[in-house]
Structure formats: structure tokens, C-alpha cells
N, C-alpha and C. Protein backbone atom coordinates (compact mmCIF):
# COMPACT_ATOMS: atom_id res chain seq x y z
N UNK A 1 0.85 -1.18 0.00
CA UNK A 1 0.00 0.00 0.00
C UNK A 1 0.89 1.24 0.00
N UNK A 2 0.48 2.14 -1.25
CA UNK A 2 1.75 3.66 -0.97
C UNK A 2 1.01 4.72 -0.21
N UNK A 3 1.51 4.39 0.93
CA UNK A 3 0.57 5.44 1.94
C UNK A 3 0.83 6.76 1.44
N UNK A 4 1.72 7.37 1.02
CA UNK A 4 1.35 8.69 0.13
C UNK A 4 0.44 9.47 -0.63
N UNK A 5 -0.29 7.52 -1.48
CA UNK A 5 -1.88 8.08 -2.05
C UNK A 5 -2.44 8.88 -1.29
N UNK A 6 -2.36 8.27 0.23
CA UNK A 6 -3.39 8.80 1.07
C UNK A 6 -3.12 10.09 1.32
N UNK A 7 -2.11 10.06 2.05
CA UNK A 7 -1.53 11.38 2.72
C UNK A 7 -1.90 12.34 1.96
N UNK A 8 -1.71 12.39 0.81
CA UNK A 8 -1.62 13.73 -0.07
C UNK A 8 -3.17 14.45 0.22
N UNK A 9 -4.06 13.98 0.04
CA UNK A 9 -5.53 14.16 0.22
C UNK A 9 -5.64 14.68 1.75
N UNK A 10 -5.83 13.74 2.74
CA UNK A 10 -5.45 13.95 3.94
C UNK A 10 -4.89 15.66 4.10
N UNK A 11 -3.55 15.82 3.52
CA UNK A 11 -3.02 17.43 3.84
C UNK A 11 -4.33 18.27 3.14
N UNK A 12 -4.39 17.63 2.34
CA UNK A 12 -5.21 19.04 1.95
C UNK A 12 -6.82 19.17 1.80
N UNK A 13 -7.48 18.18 2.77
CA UNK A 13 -8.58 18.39 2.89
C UNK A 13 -8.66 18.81 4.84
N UNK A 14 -7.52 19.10 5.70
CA UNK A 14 -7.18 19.40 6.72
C UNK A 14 -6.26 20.53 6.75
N UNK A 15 -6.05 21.24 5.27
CA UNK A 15 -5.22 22.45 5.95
C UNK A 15 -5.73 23.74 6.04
N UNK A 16 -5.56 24.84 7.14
CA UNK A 16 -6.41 25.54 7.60
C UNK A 16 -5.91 27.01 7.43
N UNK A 17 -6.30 27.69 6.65
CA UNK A 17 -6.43 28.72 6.63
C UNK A 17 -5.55 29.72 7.35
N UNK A 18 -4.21 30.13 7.16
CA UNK A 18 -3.69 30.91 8.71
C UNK A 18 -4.29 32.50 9.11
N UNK A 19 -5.08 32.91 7.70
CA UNK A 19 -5.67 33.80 8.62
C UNK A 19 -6.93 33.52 9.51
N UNK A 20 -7.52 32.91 9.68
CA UNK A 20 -8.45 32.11 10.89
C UNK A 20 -7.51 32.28 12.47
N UNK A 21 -6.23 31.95 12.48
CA UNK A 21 -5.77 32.46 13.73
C UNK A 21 -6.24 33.57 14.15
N UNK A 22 -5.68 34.96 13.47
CA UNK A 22 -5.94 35.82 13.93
C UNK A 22 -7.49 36.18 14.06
N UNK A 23 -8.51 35.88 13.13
CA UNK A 23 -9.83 36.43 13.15
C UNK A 23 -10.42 35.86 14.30
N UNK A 24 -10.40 34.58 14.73
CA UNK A 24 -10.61 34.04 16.34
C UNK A 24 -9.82 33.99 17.21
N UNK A 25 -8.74 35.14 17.62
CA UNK A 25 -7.86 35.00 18.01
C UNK A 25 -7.33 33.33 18.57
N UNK A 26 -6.85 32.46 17.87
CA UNK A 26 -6.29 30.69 17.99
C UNK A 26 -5.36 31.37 18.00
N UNK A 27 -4.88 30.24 19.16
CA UNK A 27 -2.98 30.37 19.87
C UNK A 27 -2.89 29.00 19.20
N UNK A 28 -1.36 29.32 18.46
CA UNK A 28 -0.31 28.63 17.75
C UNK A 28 0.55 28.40 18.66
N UNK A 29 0.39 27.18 19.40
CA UNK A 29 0.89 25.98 20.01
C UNK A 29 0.68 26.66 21.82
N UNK A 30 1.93 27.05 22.47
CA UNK A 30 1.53 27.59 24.00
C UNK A 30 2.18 29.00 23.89
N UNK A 31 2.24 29.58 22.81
CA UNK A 31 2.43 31.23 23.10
C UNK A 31 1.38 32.08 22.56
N UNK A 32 1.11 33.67 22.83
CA UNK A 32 0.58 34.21 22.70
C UNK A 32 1.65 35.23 21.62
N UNK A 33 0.65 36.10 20.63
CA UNK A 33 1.72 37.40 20.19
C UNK A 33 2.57 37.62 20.82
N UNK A 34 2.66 38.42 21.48
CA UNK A 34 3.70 39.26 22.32
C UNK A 34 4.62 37.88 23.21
N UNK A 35 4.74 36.31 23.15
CA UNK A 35 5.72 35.91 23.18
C UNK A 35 5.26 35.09 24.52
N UNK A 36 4.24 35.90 25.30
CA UNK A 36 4.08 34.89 27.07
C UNK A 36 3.36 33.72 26.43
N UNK A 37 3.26 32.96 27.52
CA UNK A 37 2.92 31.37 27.56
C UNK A 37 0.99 31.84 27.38
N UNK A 38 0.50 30.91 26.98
CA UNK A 38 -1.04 30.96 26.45
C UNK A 38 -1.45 30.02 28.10
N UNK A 39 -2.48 30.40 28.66
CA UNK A 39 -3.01 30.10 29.76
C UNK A 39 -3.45 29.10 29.31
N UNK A 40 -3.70 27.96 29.85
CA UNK A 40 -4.14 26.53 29.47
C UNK A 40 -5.05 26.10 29.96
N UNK A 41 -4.77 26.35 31.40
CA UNK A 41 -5.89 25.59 32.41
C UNK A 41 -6.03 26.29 33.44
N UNK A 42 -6.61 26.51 35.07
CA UNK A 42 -6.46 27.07 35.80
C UNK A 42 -6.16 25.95 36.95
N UNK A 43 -4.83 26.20 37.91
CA UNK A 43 -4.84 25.20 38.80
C UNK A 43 -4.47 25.82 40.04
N UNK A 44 -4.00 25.45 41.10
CA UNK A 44 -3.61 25.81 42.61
C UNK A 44 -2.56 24.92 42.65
N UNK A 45 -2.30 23.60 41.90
CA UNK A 45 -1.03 22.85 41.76
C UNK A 45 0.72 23.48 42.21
N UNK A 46 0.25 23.59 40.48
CA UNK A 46 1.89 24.54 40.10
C UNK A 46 1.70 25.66 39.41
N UNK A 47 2.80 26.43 39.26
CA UNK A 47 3.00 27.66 38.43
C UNK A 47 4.29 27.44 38.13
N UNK A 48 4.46 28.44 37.16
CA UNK A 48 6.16 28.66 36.28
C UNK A 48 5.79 30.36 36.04
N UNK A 49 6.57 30.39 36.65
CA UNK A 49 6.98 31.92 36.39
C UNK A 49 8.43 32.11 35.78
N UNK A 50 8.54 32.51 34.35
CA UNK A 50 9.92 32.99 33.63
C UNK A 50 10.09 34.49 33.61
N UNK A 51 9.03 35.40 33.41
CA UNK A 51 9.07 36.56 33.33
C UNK A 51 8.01 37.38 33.56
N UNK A 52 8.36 38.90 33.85
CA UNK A 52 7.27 39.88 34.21
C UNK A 52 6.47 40.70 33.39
N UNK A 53 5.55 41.34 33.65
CA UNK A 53 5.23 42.21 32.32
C UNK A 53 5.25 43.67 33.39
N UNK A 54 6.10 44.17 32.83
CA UNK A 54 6.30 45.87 32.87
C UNK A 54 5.64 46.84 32.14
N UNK A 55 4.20 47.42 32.51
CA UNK A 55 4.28 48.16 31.53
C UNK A 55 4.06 47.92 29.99
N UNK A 56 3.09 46.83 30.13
CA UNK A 56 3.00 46.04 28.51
C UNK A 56 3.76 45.45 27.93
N UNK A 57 5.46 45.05 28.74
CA UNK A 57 6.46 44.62 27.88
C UNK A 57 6.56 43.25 29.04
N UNK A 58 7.33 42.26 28.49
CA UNK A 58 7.94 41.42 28.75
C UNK A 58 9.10 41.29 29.36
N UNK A 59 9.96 40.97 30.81
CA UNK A 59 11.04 41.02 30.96
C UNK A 59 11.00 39.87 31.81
N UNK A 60 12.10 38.94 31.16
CA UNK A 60 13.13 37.62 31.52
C UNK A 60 13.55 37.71 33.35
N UNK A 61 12.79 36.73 33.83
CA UNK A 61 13.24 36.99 34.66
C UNK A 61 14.02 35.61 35.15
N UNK A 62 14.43 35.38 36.23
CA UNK A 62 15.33 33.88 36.68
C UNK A 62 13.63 32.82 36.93
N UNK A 63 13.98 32.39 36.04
CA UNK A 63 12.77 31.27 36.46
C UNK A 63 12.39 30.23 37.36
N UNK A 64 11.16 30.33 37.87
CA UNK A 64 10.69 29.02 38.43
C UNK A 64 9.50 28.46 38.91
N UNK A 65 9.86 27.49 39.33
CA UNK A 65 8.38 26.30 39.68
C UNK A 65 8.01 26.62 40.86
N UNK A 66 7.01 26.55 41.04
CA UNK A 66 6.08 26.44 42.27
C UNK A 66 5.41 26.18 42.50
N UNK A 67 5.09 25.12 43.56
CA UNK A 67 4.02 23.72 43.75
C UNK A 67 3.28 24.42 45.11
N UNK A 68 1.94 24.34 45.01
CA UNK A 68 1.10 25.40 45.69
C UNK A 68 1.58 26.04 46.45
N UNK A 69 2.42 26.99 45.75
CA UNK A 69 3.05 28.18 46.15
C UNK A 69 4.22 28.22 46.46
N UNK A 70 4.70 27.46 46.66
CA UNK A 70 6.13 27.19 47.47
C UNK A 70 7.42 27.02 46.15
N UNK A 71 8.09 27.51 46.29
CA UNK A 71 8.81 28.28 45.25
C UNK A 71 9.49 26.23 45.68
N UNK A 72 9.99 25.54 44.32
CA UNK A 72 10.38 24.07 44.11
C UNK A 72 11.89 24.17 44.64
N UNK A 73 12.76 25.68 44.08
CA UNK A 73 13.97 25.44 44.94
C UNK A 73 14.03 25.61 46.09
N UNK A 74 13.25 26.10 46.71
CA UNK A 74 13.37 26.41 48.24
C UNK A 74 13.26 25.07 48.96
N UNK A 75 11.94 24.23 48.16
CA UNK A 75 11.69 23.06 48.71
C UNK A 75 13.13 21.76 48.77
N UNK A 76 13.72 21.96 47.53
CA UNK A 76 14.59 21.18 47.20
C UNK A 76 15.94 21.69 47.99
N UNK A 77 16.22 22.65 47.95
CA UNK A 77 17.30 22.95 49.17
C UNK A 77 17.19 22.76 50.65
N UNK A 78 15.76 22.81 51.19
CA UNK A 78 15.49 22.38 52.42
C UNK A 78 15.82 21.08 52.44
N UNK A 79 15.33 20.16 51.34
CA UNK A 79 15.50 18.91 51.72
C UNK A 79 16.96 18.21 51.86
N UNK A 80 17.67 18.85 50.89
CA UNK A 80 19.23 18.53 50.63
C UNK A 80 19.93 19.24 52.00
N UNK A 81 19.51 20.55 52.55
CA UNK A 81 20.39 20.78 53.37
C UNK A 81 20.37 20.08 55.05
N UNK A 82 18.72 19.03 55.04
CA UNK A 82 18.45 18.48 56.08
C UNK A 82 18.41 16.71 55.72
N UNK A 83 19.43 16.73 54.48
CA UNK A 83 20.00 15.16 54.55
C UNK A 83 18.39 14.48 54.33
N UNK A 84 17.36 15.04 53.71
CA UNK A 84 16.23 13.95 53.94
C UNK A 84 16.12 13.68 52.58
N UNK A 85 15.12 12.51 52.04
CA UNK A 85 14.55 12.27 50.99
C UNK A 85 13.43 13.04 50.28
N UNK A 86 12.49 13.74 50.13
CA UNK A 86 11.93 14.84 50.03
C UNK A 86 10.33 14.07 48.97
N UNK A 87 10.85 12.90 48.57
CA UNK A 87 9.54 12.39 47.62
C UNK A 87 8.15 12.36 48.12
N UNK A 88 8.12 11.56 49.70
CA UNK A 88 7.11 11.78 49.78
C UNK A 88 6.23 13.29 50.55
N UNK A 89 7.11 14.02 50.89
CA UNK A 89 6.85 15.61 51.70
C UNK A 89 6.02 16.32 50.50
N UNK A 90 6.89 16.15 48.97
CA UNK A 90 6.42 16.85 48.32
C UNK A 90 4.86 16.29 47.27
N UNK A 91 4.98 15.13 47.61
CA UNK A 91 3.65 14.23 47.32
C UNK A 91 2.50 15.05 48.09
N UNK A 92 2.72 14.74 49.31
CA UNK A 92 1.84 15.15 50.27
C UNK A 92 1.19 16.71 49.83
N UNK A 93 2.47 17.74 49.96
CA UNK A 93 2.02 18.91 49.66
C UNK A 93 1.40 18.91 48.26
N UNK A 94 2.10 18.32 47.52
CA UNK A 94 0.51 18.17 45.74
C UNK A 94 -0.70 17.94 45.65
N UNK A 95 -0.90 16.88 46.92
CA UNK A 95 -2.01 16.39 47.04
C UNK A 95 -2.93 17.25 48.29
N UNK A 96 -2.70 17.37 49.19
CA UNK A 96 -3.17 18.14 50.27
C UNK A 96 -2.92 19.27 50.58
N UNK A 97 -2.24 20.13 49.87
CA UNK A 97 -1.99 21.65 49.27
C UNK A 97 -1.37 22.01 50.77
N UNK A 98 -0.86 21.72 51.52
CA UNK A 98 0.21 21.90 52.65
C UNK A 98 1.60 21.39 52.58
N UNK A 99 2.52 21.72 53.82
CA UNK A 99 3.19 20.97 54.12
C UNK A 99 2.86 19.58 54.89
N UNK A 100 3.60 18.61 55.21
CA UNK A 100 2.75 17.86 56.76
C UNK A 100 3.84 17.70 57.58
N UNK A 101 2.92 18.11 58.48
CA UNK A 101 3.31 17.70 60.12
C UNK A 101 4.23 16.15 60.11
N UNK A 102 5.11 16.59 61.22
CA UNK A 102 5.91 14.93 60.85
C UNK A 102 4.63 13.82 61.42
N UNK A 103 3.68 13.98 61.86
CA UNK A 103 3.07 12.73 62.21
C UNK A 103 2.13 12.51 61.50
N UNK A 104 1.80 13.71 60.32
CA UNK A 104 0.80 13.12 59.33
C UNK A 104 1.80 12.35 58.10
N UNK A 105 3.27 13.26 58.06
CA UNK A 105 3.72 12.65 57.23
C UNK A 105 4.36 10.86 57.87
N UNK A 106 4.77 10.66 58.84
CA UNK A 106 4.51 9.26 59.18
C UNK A 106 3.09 8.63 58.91
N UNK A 107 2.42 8.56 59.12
CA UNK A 107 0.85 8.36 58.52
C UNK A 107 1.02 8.11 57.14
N UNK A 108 1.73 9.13 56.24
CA UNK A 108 1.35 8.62 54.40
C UNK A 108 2.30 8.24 54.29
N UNK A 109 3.31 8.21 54.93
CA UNK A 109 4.45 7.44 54.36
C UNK A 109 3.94 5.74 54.67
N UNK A 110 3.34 5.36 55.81
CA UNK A 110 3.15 3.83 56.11
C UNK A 110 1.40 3.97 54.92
N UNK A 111 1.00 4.45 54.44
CA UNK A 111 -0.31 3.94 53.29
C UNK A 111 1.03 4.10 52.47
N UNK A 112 1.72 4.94 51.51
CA UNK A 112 2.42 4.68 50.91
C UNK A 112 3.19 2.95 50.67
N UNK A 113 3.86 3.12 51.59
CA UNK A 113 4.42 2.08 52.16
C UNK A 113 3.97 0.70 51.97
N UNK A 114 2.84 0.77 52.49
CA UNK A 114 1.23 -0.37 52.46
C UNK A 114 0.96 -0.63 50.48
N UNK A 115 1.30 0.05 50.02
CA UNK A 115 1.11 0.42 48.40
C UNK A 115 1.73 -0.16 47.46
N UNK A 116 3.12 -0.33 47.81
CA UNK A 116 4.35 -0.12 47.34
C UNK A 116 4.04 -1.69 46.25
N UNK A 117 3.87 -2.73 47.04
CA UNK A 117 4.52 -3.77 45.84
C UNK A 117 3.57 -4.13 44.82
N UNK A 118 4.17 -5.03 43.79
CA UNK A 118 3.43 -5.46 42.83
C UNK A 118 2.45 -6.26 43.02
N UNK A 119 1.90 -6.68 41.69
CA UNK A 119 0.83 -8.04 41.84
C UNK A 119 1.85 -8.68 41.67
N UNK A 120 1.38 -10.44 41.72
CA UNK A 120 2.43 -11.54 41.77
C UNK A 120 2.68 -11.46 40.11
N UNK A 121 3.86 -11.74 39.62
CA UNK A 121 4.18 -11.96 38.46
C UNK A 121 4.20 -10.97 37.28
N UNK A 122 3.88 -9.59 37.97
CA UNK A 122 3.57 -8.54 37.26
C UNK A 122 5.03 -7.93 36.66
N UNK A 123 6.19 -8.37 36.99
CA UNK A 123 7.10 -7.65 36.93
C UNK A 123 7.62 -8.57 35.86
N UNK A 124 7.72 -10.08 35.92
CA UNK A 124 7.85 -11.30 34.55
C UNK A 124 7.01 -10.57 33.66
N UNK A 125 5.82 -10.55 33.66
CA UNK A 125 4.43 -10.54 32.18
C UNK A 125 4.41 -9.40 32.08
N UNK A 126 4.91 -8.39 32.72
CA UNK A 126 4.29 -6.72 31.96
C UNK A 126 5.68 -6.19 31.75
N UNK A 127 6.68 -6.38 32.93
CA UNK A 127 7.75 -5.03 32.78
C UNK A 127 8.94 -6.32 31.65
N UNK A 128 9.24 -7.05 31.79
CA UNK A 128 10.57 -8.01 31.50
C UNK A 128 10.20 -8.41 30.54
N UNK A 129 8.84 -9.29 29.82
CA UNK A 129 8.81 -9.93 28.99
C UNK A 129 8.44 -9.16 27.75
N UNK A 130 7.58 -7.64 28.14
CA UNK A 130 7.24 -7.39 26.72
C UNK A 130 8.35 -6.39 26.04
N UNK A 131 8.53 -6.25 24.89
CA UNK A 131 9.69 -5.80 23.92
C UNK A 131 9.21 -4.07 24.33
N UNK A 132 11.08 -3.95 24.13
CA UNK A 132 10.63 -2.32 23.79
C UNK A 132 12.10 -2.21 25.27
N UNK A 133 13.00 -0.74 24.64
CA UNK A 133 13.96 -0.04 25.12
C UNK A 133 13.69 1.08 26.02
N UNK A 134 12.65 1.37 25.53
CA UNK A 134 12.34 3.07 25.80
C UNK A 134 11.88 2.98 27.69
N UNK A 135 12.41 3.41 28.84
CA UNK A 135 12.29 3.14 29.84
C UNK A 135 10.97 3.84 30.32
N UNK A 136 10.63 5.64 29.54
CA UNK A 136 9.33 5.90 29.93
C UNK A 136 7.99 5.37 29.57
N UNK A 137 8.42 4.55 28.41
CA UNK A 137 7.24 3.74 27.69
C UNK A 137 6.74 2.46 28.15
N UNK A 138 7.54 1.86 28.65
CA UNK A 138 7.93 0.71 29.79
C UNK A 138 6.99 1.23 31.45
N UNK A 139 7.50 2.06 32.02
CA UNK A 139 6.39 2.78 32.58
C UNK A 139 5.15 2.90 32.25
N UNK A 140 5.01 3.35 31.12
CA UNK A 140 3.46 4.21 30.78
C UNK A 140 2.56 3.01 30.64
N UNK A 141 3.42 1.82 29.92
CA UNK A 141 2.60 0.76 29.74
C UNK A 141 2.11 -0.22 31.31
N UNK A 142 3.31 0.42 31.59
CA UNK A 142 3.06 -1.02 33.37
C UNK A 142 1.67 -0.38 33.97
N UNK A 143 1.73 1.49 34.04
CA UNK A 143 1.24 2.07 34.83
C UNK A 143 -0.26 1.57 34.27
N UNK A 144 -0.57 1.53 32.94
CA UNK A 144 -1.75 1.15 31.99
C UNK A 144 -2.07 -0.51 32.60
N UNK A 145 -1.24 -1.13 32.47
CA UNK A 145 -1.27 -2.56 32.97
C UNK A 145 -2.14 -2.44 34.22
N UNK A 146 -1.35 -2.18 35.18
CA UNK A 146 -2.03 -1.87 36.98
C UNK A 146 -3.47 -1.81 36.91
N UNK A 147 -4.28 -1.01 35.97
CA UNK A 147 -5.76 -1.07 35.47
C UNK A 147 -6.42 -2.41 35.80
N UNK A 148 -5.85 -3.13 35.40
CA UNK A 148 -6.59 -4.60 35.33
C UNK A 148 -6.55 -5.50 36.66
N UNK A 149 -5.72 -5.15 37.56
CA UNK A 149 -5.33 -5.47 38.44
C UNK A 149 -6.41 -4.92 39.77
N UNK A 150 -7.03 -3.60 39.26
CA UNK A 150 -7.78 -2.90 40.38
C UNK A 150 -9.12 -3.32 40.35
N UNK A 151 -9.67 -3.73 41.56
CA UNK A 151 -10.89 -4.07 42.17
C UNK A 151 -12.29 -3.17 41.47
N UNK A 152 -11.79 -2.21 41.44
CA UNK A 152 -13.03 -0.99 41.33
C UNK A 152 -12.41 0.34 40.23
N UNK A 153 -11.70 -0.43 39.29
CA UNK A 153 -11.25 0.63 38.33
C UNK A 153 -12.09 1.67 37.89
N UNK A 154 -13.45 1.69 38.12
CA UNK A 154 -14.01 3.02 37.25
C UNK A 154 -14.69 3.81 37.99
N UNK A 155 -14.70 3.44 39.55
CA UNK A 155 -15.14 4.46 40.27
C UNK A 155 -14.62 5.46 40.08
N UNK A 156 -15.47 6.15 40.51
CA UNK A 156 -14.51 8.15 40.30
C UNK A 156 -14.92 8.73 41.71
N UNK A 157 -15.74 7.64 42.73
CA UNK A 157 -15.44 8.71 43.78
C UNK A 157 -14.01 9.34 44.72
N UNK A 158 -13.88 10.63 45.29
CA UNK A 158 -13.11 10.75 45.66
C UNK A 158 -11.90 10.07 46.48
N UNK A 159 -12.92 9.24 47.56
CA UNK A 159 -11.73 7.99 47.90
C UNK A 159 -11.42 7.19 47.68
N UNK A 160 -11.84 6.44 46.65
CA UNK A 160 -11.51 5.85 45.55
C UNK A 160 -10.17 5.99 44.48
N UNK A 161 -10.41 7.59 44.33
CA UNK A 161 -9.76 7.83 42.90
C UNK A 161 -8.42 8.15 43.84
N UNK A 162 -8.39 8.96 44.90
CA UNK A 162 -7.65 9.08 46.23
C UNK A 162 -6.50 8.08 46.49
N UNK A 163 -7.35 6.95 46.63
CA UNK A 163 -6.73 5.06 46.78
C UNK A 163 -5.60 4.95 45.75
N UNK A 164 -6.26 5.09 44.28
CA UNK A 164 -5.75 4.40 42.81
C UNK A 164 -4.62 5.49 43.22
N UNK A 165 -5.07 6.66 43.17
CA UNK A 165 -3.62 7.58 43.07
C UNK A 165 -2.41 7.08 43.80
N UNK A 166 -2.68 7.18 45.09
CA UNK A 166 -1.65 6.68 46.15
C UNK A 166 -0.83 5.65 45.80
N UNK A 167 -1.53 4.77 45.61
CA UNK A 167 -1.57 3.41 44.82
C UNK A 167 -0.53 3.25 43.95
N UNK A 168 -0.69 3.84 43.05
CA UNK A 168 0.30 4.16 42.03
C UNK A 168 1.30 5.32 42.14
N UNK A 169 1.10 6.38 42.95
CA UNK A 169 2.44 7.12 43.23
C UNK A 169 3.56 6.07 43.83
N UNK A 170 2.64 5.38 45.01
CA UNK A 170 3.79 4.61 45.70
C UNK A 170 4.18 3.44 44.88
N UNK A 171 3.82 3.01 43.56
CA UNK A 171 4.36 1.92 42.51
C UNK A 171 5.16 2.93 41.68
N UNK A 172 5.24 3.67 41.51
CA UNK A 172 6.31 4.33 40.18
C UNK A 172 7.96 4.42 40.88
N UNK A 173 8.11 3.76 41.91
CA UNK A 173 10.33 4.23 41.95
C UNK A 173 10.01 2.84 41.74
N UNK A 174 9.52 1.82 42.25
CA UNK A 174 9.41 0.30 41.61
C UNK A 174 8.97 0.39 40.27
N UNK A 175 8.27 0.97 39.36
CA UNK A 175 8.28 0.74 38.14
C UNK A 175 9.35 1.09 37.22
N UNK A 176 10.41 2.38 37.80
CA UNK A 176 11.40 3.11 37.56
C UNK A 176 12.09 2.37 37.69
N UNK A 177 12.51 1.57 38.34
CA UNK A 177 13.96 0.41 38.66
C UNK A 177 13.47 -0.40 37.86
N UNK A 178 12.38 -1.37 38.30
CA UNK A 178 12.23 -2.42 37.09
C UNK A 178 12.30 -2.20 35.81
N UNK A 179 12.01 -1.32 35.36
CA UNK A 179 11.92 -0.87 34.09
C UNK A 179 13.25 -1.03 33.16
N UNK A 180 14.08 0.39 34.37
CA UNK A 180 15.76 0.36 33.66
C UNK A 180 16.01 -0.78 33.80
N UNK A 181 15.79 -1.65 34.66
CA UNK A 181 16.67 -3.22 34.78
C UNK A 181 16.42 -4.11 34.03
N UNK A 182 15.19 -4.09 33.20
CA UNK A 182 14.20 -4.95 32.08
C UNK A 182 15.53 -4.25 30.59
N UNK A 183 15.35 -2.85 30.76
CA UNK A 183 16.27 -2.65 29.54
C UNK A 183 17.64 -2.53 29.74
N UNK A 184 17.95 -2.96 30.78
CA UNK A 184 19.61 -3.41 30.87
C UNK A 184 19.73 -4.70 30.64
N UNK A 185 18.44 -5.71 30.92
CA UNK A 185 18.39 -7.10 30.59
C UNK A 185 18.67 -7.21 29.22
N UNK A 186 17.40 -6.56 29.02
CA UNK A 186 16.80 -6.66 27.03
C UNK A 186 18.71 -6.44 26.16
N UNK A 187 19.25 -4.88 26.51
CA UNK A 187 20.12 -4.85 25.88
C UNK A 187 21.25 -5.43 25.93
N UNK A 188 21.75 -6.47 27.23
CA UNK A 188 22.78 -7.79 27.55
C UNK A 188 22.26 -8.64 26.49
N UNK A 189 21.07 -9.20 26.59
CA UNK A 189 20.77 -10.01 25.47
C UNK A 189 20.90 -10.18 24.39
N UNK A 190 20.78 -8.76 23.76
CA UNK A 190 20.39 -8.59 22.36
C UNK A 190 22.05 -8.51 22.42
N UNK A 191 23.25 -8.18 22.61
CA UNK A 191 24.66 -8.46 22.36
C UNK A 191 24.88 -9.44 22.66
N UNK A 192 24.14 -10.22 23.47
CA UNK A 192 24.76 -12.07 23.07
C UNK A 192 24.39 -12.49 22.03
């Protein structure tokens, strides 16, 4: 089949007009004219702040992240300069828009904790046996896998969806290791 037949048609029964941008004002990809980022969504999550507007203009400023509110280097230097691990502090604060108290954060660290391992055999049949290098894809697929595995996959109530989350935050540094170690396997192999 010369998929080109197709294509050719395809472009040009889908190509759009570029003055239509401007007459409905449509943002071309995540910027606006004048160069700032196009608002996407509205959240309390995160922000990125790169620059200011002065006066109708644009000015560069030192950039950064901030996870409900809390500027990400501040967070990340606290944690480095007090020798701790910081994964699950900053979980917590994503999810419960605080810091926590060390005894709530003992509390999610043991549900975490409670979370952590696989189903039986999940790491043979999903992460090791099926093909493929790519370590985030290897992820994306395990994380897709885990689906089938859950009791009550389509609830959407809050403690529910609450559960699955946790659930799977505390499976992703285990899907992260298995993963690279599946494609350190895969690629020993494939040179024997």
C-alpha cells in the first residue's frame, strides 16, 4: 500500500487557513503574540513563572516552579540541606496543598508504604517480557497494565480515585527500577 496516495488528500482536505488564527484569536501551540505562555488551564497545583510584564512589555526573569506556592527550589534545598529524601513531603504537599506535620507525614508514608509492591508476576508478564527499550514507555505501559489489576477501576469517587492515586504514586520508583533493569536485561541479550 503507498501510503502517500493517502496522505496527499489527507493534507489538503485538513489544511487551515492561517488567517483564521488571527480572526478568532487561535494560539499557535503555548504562546501568545507578544511571546508569554497561552493560559491553558487554571490550577492551585503549580506555576512557572519565567518573566514579568512591565508596563506592557515582557522582561526575563530567573525562572521558576512552584508547587502550591512554594517556590520548588526552596523546597529542594530544604531537603538537601536536612539530609532527607523529600519524595514523599512533596507528594503530600501536591495532594493536600500543605506541608505535613511529621506525624501526618509518618501516617502517608506507612499507606504509601502499604502500596508499594506489585501483583504476583507482574514484573515477569508486563515489565521483562514485553519488547521495547524506551524506559518511559515501559512505565506508561506497566502504569496502563495496573488497570486490570484494580478491584473498582471506574469508580470516580473521591476515595476511591484518592486510593488508585496513592496506589500508584507509591508503585512508580518500583516501576522506575524495574523498568531500567528490564532494559539493561533486554540490551545484555540482544549483544549475546
Amino acid at each position: 500500500m503507498e501510503i502517500n496516495k493517502y496522505a496527499g488528500p489527507i493534507k489538503e482536505l485538513n489544511n487551515i487557513d492561517k488567517s483564521l488564527y488571527d480572526k478568532f484569536d487561535i494560539k499557535r501551540g503555548l504562546r501568545n503574540k507578544n511571546g508569554t505562555g497561552v493560559l491553558v488551564g487554571i490550577t492551585k497545583v503549580g506555576d512557572v513563572c519565567g518573566y514579568k510584564i512591565e508596563d506592557g512589555k515582557k522582561i526575563p526573569t530567573h525562572g521558576e516552579l512552584y508547587y502550591r506556592g512554594y517556590p520548588l527550589t526552596k523546597l529542594v534545598k530544604d531537603v538537601e540541606d536536612t539530609h532527607r529524601l523529600g519524595f514523599e513531603e512533596v507528594i503530600y504537599l501536591l495532594i493536600f496543598n500543605s506541608l505535613a506535620q511529621k506525624d501526618e507525614l509518618d501516617g502517608f508514608k506507612e499507606i504509601l508504604a502499604s502500596n508499594m509492591t506489585l501483583p504476583r508476576g507482574f514484573f515477569e508478564n508486563t515489565i521483562l517480557n514485553l519488547p521495547g527499550t524506551d524506559i518511559m514507555n515501559k512505565m506508561m505501559g506497566s502504569m496502563l497494565a495496573l488497570y486490570t489489576y484494580d478491584k473498582d477501576p471506574d469508580n470516580t469517587s473521591i476515595e476511591n480515585v484518592l486510593g488508585q492515586s496513592l496506589s500508584l504514586i507509591a508503585k512508580i520508583p518500583l516501576l522506575a527500577i524495574y523498568s531500567y533493569q528490564a532494559n539493561y536485561i533486554n540490551l545484555a541479550e540482544s549483544r549475546s
